[in-house]
Protein backbone atom coordinates (compact mmCIF):
# COMPACT_ATOMS: atom_id res chain seq x y z
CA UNK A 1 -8.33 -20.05 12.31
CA UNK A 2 -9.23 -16.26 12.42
CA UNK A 3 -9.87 -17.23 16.66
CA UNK A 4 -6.68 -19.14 17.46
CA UNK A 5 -5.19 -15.61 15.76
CA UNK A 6 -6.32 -13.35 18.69
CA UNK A 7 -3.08 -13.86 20.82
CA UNK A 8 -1.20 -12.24 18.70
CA UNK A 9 -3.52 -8.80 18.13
CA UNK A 10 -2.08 -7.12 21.24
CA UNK A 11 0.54 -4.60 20.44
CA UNK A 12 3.28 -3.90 23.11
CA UNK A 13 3.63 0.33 23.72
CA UNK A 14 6.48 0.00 24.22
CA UNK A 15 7.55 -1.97 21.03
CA UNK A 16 5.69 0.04 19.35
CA UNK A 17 6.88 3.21 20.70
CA UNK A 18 10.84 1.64 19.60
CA UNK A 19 9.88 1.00 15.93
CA UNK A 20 8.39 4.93 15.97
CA UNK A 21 11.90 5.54 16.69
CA UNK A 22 14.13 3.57 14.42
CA UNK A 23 12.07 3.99 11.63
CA UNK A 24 11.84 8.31 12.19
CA UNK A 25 15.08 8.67 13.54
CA UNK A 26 16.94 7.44 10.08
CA UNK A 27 14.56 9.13 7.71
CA UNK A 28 15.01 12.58 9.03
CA UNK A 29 18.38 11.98 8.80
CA UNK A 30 18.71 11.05 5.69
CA UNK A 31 15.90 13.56 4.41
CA UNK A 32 17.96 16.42 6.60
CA UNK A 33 20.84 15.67 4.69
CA UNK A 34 19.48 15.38 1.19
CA UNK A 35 18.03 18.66 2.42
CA UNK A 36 21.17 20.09 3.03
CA UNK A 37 23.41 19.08 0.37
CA UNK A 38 20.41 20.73 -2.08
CA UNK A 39 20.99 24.05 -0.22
CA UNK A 40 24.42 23.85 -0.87
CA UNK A 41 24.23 22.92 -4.49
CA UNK A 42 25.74 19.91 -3.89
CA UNK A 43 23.54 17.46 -6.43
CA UNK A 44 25.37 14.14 -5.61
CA UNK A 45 23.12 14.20 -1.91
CA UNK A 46 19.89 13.74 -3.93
CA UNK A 47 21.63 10.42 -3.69
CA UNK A 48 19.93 10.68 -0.01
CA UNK A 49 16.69 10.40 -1.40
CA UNK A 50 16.38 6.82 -1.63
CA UNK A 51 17.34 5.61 2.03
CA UNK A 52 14.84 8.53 2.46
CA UNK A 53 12.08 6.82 0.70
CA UNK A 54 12.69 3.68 1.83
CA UNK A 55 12.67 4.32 5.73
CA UNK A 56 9.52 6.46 4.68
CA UNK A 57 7.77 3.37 3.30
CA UNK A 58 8.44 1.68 6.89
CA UNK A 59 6.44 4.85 8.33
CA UNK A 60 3.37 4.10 6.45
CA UNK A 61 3.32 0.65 7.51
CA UNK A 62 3.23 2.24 10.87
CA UNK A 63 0.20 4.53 9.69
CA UNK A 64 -1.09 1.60 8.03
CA UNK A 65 -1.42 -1.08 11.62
CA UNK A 66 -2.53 2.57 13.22
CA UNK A 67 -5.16 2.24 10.63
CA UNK A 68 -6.18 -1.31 11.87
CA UNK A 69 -6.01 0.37 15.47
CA UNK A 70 -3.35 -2.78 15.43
CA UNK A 71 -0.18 0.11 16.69
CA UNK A 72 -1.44 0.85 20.34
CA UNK A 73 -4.56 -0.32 22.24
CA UNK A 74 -6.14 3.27 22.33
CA UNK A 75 -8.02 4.59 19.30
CA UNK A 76 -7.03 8.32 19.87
CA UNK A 77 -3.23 6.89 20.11
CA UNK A 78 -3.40 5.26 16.63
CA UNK A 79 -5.26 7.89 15.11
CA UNK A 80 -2.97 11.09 15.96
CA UNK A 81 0.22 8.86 14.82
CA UNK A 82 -1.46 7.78 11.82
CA UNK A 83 -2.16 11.58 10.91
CA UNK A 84 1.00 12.96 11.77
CA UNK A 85 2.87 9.96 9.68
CA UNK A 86 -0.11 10.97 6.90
CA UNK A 87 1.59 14.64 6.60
CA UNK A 88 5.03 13.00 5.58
CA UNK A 89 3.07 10.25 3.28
CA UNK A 90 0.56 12.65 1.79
CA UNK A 91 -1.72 10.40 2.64
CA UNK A 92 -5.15 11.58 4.71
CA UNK A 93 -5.48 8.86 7.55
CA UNK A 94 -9.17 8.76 8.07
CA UNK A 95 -9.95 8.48 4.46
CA UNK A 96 -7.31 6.09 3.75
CA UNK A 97 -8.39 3.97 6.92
CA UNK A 98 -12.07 4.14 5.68
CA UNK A 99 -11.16 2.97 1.98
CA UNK A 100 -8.34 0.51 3.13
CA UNK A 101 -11.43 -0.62 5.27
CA UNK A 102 -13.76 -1.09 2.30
CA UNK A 103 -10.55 -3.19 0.47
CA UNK A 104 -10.31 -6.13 3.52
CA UNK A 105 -13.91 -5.80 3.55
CA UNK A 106 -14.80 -6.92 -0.26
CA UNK A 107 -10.97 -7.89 -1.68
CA UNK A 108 -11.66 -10.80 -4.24
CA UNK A 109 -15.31 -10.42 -5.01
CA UNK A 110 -15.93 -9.80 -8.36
CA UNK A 111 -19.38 -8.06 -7.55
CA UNK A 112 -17.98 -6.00 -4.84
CA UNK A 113 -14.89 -3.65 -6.85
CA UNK A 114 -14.75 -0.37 -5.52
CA UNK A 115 -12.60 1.30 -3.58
CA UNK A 116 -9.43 0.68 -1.97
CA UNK A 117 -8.07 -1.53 -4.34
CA UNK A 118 -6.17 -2.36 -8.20
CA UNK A 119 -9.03 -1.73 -10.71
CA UNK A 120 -9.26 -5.19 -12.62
CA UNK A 121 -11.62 -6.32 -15.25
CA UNK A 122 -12.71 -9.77 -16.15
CA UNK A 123 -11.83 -10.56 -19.64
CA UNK A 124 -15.62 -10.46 -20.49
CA UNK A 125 -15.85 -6.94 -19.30
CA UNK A 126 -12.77 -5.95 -21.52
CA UNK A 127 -14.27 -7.41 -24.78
CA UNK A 128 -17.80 -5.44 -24.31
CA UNK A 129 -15.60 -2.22 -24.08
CA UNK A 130 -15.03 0.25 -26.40
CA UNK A 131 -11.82 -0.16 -28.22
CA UNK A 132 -11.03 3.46 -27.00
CA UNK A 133 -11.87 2.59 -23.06
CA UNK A 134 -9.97 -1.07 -23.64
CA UNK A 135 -6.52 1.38 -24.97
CA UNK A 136 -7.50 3.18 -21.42
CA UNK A 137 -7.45 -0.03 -19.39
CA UNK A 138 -4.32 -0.81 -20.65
CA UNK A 139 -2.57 1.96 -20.19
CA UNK A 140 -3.49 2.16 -17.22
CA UNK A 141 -2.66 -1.61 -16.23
CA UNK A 142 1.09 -0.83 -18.07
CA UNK A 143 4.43 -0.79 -15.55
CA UNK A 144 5.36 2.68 -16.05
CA UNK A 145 1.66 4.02 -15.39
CA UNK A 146 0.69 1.74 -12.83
CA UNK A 147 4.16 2.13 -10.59
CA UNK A 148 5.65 5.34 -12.14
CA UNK A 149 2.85 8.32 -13.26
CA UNK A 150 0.33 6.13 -11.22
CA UNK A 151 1.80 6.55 -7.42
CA UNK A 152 2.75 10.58 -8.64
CA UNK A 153 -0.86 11.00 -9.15
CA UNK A 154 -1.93 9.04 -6.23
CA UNK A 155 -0.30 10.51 -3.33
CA UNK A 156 0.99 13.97 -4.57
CA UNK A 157 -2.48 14.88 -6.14
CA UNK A 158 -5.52 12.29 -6.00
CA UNK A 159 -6.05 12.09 -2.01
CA UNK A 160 -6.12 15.86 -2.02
CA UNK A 161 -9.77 15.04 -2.29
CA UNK A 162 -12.02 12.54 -1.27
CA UNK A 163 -12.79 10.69 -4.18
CA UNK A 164 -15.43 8.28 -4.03
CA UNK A 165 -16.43 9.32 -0.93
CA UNK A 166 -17.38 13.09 -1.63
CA UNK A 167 -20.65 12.88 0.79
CA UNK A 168 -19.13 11.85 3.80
CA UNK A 169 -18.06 14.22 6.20
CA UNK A 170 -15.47 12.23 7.91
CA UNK A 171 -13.58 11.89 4.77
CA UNK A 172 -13.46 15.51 4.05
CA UNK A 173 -12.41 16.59 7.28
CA UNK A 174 -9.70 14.06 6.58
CA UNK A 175 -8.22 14.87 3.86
CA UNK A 176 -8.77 18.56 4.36
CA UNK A 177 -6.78 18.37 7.92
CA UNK A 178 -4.04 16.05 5.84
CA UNK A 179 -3.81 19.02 3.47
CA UNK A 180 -3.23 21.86 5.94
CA UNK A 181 -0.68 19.74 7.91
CA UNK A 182 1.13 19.46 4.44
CA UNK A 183 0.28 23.38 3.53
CA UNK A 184 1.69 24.35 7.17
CA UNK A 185 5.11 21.76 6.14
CA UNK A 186 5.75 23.13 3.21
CA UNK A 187 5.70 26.68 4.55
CA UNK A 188 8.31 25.68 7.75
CA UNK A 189 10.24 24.32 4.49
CA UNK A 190 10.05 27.24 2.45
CA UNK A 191 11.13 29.83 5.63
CA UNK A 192 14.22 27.48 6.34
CA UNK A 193 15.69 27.24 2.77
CA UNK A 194 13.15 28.30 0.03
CA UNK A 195 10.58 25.91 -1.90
CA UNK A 196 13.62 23.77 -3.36
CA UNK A 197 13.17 21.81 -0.08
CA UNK A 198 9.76 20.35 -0.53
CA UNK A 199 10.23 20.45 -4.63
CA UNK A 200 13.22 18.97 -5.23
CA UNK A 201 13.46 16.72 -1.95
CA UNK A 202 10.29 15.50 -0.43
CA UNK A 203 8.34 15.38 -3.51
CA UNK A 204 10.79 12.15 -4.46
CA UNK A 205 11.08 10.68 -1.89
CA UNK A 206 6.99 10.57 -1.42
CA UNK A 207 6.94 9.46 -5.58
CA UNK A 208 9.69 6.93 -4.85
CA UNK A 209 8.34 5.45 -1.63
CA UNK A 210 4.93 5.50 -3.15
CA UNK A 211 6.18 3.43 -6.79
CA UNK A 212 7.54 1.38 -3.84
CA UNK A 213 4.07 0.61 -2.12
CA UNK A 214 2.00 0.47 -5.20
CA UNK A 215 4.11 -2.46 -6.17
CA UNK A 216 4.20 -4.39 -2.94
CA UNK A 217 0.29 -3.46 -2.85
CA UNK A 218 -0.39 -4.84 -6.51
CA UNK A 219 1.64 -8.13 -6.20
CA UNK A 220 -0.05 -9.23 -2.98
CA UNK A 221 -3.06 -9.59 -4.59
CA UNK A 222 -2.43 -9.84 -8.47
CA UNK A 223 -0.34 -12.89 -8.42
CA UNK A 224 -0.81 -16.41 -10.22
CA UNK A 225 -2.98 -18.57 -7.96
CA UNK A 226 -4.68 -15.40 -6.96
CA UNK A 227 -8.77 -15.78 -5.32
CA UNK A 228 -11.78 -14.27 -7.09
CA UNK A 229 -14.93 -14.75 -6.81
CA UNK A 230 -18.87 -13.96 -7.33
CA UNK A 231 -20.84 -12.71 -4.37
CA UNK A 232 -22.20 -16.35 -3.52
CA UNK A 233 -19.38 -18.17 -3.93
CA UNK A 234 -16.89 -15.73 -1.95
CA UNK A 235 -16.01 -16.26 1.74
CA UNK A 236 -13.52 -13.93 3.66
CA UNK A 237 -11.57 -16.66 4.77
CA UNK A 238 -10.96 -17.69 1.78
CA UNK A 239 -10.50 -14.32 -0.09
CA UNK A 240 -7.94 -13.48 3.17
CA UNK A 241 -5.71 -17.13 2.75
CA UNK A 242 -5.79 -17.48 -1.11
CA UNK A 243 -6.24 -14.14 -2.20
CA UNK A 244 -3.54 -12.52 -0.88
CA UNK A 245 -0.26 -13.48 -1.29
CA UNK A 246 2.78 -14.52 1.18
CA UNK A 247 5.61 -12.28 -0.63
CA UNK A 248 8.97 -14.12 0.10
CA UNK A 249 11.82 -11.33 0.65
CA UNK A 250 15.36 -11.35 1.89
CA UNK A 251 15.75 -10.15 5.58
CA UNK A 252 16.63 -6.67 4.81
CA UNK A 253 13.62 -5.83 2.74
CA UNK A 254 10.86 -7.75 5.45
CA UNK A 255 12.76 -5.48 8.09
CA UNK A 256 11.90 -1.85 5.60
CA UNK A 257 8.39 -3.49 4.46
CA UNK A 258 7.51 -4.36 8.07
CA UNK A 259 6.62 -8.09 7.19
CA UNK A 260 4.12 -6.74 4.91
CA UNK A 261 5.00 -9.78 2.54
CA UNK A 262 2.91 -11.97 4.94
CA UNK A 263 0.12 -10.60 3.62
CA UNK A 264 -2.28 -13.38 4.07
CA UNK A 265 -1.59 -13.42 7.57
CA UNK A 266 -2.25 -9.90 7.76
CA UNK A 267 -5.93 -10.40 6.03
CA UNK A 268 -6.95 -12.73 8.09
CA UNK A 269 -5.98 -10.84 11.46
CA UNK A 270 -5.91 -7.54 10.45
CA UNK A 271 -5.27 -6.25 13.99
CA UNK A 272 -1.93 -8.30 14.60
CA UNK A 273 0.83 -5.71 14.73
CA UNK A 274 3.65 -6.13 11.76
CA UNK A 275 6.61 -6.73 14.21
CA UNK A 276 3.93 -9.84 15.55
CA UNK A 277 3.53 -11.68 11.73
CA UNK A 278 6.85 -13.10 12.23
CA UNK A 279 6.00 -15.35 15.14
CA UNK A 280 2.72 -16.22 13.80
CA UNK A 281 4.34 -17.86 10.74
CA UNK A 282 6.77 -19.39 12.90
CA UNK A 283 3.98 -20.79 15.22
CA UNK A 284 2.00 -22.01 12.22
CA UNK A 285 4.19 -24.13 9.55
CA UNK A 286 0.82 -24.22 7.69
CA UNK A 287 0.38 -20.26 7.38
CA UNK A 288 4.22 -20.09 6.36
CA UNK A 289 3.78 -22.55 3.38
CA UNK A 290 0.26 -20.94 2.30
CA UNK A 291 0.34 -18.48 -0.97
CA UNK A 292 4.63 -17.81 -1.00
CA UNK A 293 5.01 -15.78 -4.07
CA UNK A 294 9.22 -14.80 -4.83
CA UNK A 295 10.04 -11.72 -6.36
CA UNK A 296 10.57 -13.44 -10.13
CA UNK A 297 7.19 -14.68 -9.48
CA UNK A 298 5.80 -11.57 -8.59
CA UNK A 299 7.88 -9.52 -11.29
CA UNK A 300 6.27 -12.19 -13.90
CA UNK A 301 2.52 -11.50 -12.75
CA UNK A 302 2.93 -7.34 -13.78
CA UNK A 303 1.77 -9.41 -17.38
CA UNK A 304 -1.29 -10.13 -15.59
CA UNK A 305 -4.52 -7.94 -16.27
CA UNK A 306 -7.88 -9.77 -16.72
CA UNK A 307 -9.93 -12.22 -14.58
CA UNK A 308 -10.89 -15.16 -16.44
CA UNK A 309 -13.78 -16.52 -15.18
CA UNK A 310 -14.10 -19.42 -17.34
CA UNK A 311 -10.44 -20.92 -16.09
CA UNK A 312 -10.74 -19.43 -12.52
CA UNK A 313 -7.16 -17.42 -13.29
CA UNK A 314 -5.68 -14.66 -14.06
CA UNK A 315 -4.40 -14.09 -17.26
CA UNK A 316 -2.46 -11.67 -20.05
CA UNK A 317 -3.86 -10.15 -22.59
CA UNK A 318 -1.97 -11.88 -24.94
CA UNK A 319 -3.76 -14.81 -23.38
CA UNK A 320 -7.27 -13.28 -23.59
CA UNK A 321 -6.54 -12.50 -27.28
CA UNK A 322 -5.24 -16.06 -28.15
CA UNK A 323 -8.78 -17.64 -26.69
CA UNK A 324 -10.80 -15.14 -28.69
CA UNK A 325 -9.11 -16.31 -31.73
């Protein structure tokens, strides 16, 4: 299947080039004016700052198929759009690239978790834990951390650094270069109208859009039905088709998420460029039908936090407690 995918991998520059456009074009917009209604004291344009995050969130699915080198047919082409986008994201593209990398690479094995990805224990793990480092897991697994503190933390102050990947030089040039493009922002911000800018404007908009892409990140691979397995038994294939999900959403919200929702698709042809998923579903009934998740579905998996390996499912902790006892 991954084979009869190849027709769709190569991006048109020109297409490309358009949804650059419409997706830039409205967020400076609406960022300028949220900008300029704070100048003026006029509170109600903070109002701005969710078309803002939401055309922003398109962007870095542009940095994200720049990652896959899935945007344009040159590397250098992907890579200096992908690090530009990166300054508005706060997000270092060769670091991100190399982890995002290591996430298609081992997404569903059980003896491959590390970077790139939802931390997620089995429920065996979680017993033999500490009751201290079990409270941690949790809190960490709960809505408000995992889509509200969790993105903050993420993009405004975790990929300052490299973490996990402290030895490679890539990654440090990466994020270093990602933090003077967003030192060198902040400063053209502060000589037009004063710190407020960055503070009380692009700092939301980056938290919002990032809560945003957290969630859509968690749900297409935490969902019921989801695909884990132990090194022998795991195939890419399979840990592409059935452990990712196909996230049904209305018109509007495929258009801002760039067809992200198809995420199976995506996985198993990482280069195909988002404005291409589309067609591919409609070529292939069989792709279309594969993994579809709504957004009640996906709201009702949040519950989920443990890998049971004795059922093959994910499950609750309420669950996990209720088979202990």
């Amino acid at each position: 299947m991954r084979h009869a995918l190849a027709q769709y991998e190569r991006p048109s520059h020109r297409r490309s080039i358009a949804e650059i456009v419409v997706s830039g074009l409205p967020f400076a917009v609406f960022w300028g004016g949220a900008f300029f209604c704070v100048q003026r004291s006029w509170w109600w344009g903070l109002l701005l700052v969710v078309p803002a995050a939401a055309f922003l969130v398109r962007l870095f699915m542009i940095q994200h198929d720049c990652g896959h080198s899935a945007f344009f047919r040159t590397r250098q082409a992907n890579a200096w759009v992908g690090r530009v986008i990166g300054i508005l994201t706060m997000t270092p593209y060769g670091y991100w690239q190399r982890t995002h990398a290591i996430h298609h690479a081992t997404s569903g094995n059980l003896d491959r978790r590390w970077l790139g990805a939802v931390e997620m224990l089995t429920v065996a793990e979680y017993r033999r834990l500490p009751r201290i480092r079990r409270w941690a897991y949790r809190l960490y697994r709960h809505p408000l951390v995992m889509f509200g503190l969790g993105p903050v933390y993420l993009f405004i102050f975790q990929q300052r650094l490299p973490i996990g990947l402290m030895k490679e030089k890539k990654a440090w040039l990466s994020v270093l270069g990602n933090n003077l493009g967003i030192a060198l922002f902040v400063l053209g911000l502060t000589a037009l109208g004063g710190p407020t800018a960055f503070l009380l404007v692009h700092l939301p908009v980056v938290a919002l859009a990032g809560a945003v892409g957290v969630w859509l990140f968690y749900v297409q691979h935490q969902f019921e039905g989801a695909y884990w397995a132990r090194n022998g038994d795991w195939a890419l294939a399979d840990a592409s088709l059935r452990g990712s999900s196909h996230l049904v959403l209305p018109p509007v919200l495929r258009w801002f998420t760039a067809n992200i929702g198809a995420h199976h698709v995506h996985h198993l042809g990482s280069r195909i460029p988002f404005y291409r998923l589309p067609q591919v579903l409609k070529d292939r009934p069989d792709l279309d039908a594969m993994g579809r998740v709504t957004i009640r579905q996906a709201l009702r998996a949040i519950r989920l936090g443990l890998w049971d390996e004795a059922s093959g499912r994910l499950v609750s902790f309420r669950q996990a407690a209720a088979q202990a006892s």
